[in-house]
Protein backbone atom coordinates (compact mmCIF):
# COMPACT_ATOMS: atom_id res chain seq x y z
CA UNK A 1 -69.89 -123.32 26.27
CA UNK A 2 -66.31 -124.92 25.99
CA UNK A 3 -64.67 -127.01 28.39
CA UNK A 4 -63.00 -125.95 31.19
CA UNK A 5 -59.01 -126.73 30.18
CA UNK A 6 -56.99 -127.90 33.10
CA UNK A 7 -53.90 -126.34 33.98
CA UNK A 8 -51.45 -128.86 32.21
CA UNK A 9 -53.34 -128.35 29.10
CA UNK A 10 -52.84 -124.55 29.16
CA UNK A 11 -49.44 -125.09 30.59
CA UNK A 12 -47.60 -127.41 28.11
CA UNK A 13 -48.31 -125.54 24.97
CA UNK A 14 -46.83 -122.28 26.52
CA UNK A 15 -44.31 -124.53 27.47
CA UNK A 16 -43.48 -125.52 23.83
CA UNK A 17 -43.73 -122.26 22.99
CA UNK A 18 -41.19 -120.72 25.03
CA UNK A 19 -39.24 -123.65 26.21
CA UNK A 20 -35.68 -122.60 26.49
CA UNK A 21 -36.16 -118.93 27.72
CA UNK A 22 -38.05 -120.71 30.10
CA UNK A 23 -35.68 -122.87 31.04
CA UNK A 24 -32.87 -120.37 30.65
CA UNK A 25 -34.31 -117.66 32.68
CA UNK A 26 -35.16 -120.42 35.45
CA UNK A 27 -32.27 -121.45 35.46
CA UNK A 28 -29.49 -117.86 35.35
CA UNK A 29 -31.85 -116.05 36.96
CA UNK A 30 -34.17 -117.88 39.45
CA UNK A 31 -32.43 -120.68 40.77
CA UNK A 32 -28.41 -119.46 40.32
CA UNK A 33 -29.45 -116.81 42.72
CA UNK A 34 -31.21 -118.63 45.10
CA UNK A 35 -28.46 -121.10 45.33
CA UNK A 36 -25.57 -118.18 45.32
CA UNK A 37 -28.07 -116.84 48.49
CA UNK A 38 -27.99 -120.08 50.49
CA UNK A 39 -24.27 -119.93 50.04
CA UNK A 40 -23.53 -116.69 51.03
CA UNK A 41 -25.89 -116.78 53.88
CA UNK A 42 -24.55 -120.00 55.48
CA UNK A 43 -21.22 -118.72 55.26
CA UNK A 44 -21.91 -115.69 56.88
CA UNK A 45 -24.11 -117.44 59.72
CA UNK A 46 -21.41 -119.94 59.84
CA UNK A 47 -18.18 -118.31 60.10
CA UNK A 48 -19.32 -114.91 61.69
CA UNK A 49 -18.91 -113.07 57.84
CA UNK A 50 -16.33 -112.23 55.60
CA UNK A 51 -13.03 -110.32 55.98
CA UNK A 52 -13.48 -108.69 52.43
CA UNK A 53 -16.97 -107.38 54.22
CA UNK A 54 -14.31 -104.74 56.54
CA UNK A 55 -11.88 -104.42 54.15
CA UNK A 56 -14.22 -102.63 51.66
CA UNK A 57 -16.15 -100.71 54.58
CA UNK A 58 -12.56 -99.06 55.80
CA UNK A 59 -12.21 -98.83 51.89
CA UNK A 60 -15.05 -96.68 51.98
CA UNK A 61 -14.65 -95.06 54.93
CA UNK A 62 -11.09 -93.55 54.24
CA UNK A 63 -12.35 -92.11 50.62
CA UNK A 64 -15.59 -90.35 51.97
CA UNK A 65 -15.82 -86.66 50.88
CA UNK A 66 -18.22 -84.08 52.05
CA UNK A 67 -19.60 -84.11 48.32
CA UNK A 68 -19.88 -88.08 48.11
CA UNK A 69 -21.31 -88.06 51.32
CA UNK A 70 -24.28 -86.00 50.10
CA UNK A 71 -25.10 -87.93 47.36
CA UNK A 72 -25.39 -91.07 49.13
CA UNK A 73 -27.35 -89.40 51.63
CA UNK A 74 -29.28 -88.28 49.11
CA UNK A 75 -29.54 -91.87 47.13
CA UNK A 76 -30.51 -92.74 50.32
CA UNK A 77 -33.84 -90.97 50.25
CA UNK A 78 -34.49 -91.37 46.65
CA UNK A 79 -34.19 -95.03 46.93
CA UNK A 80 -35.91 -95.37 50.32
CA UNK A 81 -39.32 -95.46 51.64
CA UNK A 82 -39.76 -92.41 50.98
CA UNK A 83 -39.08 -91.84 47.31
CA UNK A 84 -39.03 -95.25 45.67
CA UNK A 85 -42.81 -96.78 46.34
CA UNK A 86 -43.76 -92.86 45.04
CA UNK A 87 -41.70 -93.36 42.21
CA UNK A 88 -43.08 -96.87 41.21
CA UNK A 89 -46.43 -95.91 41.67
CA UNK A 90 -45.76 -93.20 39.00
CA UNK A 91 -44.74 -95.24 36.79
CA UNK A 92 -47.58 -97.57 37.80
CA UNK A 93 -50.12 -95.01 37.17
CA UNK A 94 -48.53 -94.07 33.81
CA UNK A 95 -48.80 -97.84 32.90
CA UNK A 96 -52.67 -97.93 33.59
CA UNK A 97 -53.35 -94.78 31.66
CA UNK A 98 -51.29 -96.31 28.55
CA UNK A 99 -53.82 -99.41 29.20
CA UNK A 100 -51.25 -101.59 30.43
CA UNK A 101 -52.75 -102.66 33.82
CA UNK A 102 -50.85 -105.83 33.94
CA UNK A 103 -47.56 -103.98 33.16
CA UNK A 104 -48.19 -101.77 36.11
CA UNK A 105 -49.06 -105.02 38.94
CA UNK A 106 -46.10 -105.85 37.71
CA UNK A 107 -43.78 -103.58 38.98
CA UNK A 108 -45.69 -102.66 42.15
CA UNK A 109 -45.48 -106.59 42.83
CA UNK A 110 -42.14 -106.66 42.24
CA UNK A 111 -41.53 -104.01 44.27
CA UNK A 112 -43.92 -104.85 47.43
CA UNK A 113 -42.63 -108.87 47.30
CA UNK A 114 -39.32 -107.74 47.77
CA UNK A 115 -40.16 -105.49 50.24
CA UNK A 116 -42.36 -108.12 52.50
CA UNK A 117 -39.15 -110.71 51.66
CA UNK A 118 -36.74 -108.62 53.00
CA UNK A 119 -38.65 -108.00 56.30
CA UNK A 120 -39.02 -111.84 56.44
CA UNK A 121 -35.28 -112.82 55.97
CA UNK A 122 -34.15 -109.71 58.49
CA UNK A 123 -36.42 -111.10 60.71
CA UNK A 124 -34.76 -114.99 60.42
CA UNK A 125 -30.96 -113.79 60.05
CA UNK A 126 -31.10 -110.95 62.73
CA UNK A 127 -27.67 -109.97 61.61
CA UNK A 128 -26.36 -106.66 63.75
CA UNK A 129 -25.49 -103.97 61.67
CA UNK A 130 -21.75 -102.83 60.76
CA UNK A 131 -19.73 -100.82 63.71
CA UNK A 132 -21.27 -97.79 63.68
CA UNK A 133 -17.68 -96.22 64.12
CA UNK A 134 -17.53 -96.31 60.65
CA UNK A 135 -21.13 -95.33 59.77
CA UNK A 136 -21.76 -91.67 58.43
CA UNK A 137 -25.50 -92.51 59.47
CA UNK A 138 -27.49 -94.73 62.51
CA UNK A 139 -29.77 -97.13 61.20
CA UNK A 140 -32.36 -99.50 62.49
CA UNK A 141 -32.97 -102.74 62.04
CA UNK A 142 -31.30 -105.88 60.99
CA UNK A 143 -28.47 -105.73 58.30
CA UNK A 144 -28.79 -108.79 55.84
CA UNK A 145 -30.08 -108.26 53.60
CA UNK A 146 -29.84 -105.08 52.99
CA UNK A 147 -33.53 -104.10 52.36
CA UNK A 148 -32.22 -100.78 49.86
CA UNK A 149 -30.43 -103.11 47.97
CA UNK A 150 -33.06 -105.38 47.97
CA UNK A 151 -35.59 -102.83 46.96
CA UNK A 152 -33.66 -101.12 44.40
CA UNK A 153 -32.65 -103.91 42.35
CA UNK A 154 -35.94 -105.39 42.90
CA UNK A 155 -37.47 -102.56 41.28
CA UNK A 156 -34.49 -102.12 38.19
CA UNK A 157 -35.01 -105.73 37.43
CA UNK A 158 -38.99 -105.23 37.37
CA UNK A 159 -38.74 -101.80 35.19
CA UNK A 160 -36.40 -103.56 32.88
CA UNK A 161 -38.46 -107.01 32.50
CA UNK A 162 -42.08 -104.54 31.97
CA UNK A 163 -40.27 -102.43 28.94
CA UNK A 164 -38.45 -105.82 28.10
CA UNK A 165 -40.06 -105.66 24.09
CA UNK A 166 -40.01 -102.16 24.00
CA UNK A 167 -37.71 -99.89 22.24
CA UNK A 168 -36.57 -98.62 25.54
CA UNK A 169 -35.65 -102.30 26.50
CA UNK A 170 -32.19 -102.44 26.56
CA UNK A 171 -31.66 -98.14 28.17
CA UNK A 172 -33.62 -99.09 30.88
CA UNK A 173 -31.88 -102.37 31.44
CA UNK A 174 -28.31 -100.61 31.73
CA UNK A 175 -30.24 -97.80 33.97
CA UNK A 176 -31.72 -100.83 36.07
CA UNK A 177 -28.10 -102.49 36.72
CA UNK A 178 -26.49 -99.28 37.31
CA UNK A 179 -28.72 -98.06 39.71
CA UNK A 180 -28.96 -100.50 42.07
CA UNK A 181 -25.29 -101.19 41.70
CA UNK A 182 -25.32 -97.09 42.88
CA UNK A 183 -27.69 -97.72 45.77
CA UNK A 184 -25.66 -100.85 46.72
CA UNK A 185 -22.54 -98.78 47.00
CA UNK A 186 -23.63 -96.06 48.83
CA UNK A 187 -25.14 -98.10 51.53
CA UNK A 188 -21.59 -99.32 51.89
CA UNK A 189 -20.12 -95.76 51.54
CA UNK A 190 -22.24 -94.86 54.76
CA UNK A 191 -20.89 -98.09 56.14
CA UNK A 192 -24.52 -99.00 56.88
CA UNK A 193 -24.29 -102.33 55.67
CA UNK A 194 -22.22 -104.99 54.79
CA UNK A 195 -20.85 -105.63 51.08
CA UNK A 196 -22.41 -109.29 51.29
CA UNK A 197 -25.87 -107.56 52.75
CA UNK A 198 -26.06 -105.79 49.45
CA UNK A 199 -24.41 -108.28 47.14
CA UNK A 200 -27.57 -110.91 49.38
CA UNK A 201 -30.30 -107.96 48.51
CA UNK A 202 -29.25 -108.08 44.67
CA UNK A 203 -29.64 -111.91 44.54
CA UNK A 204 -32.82 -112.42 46.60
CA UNK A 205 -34.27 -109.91 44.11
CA UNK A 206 -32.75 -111.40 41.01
CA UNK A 207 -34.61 -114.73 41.94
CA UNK A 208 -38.26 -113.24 43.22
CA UNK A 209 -38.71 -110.80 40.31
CA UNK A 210 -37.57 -113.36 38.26
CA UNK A 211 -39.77 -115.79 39.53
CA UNK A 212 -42.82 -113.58 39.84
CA UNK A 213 -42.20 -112.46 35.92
CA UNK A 214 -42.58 -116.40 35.12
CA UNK A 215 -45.59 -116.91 36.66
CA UNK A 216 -47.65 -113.80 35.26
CA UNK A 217 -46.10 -113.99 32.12
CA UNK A 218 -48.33 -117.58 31.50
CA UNK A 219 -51.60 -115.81 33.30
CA UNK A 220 -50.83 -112.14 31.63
CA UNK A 221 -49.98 -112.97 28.10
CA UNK A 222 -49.44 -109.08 27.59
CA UNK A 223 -46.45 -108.74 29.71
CA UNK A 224 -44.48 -110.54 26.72
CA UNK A 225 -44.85 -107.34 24.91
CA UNK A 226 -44.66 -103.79 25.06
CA UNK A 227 -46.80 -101.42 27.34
CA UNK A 228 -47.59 -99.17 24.10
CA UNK A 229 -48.56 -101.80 22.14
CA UNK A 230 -47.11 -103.85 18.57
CA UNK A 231 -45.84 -100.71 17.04
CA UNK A 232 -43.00 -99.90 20.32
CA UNK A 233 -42.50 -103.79 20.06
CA UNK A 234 -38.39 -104.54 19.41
CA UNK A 235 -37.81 -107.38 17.53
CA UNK A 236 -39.39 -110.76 17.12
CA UNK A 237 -42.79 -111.39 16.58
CA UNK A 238 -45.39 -109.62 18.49
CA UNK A 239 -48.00 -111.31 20.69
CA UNK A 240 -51.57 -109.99 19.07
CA UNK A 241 -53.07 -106.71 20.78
CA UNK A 242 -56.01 -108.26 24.18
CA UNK A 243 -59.43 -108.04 23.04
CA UNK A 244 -60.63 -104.68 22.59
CA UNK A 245 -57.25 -102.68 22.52
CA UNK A 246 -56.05 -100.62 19.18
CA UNK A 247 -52.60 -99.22 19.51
């Protein structure tokens, strides 16, 4: 029977492993967006928000088009709560099937922590929503952060990260950026939120996913390599195949 290894002995070697992508995605994308979020929110809480924050809503407001305003009605839906935990747990499924289980917690973790954050920090900020003058649609709820936003990049940033060393790595991390940079707009364009509740959303997400990856990444090995296995792998040296897989 071997000895049980304490957590600084399994720690430091991954450690000297992967030191400075460590470090570096600590440091861009886990703590640069939590302090960017501190920031932003004291500024808002502090001096009552931004005028850039009405500037781009009456922007928005004086470019809407019948057409436009479908499609972010419709973005609306897709990325809500009504089409976005479907969609992830789609993908989820398809992840367990291709015996990548750890893959697939992933994402839904990503996606379910940002939700439960979201509810947390609406809950603490209580900021009112925009005029609704200028809103195409009524919403409920707290504005900051916006929990779409939140939601949407949450999940971009978790798809991209879980197909990270796959071929389909860098597409899906352009499709990740773009669409939550769509959602984020068209919460604006129906003047729903404010431009710093989405630009909050996209931080707070950038950190936690960020974060979470970290931390499962030491306790799930296989999430530093592609869902199909060593031969989708991109680049770099592969991580060897868990016990009793053959890809």
């Amino acid at each position: 029977m071997q000895p049980t290894q304490t957590p600084t002995q399994v720690l430091l070697p991954f450690v000297r492993r992967h030191g400075r992508s460590l470090l570096l995605l600590l440091l861009v994308a886990v703590l640069a967006p939590l302090v960017l979020f501190a920031d932003l929110a004291e500024d808002i809480f502090r001096d009552g928000g931004f005028a850039w924050d009405q500037s781009i809503l009456a922007w928005y407001a004086a470019h809407r088009t019948p057409g436009l305003t479908r499609a972010a009605e419709i973005l609306a839906v897709v990325g809500g709560v009504g089409g976005l935990p479907v969609i992830t747990l789609l993908i989820a499924a398809g992840l367990v099937r291709a015996r990548a289980p750890h893959h697939a917690a992933f994402l839904v973790l990503g996606l379910v922590g940002a939700a439960l954050l979201n509810t947390l920090a609406k809950l603490v900020f209580q900021r009112p929503r925009p005029d609704e003058v200028l809103a195409v649609l009524t919403e409920r709820g707290f504005s900051f952060p916006s929990g779409h936003a939140m939601a949407n990049a949450a999940f971009g940033i978790a798809l991209a990260l879980t197909f990270w060393r796959s071929r389909a790595g860098w597409p899906l991390a352009v499709f990740g950026v773009l669409w939550a940079g769509l959602l984020g707009a068209s919460r604006n364009y129906l003047g729903v939120h404010y431009p710093s509740d989405v630009l909050a959303g996209f931080l707070a997400s950038c950190a936690w996913v960020a974060g979470l990856y970290l931390i499962l990444a030491r306790r799930w090995p296989e999430l530093r390599r592609s869902p199909a296995g060593e031969p989708d792998t991109r680049g770099g040296a592969a991580l060897p195949s868990p016990a009793g897989r053959t890809d």
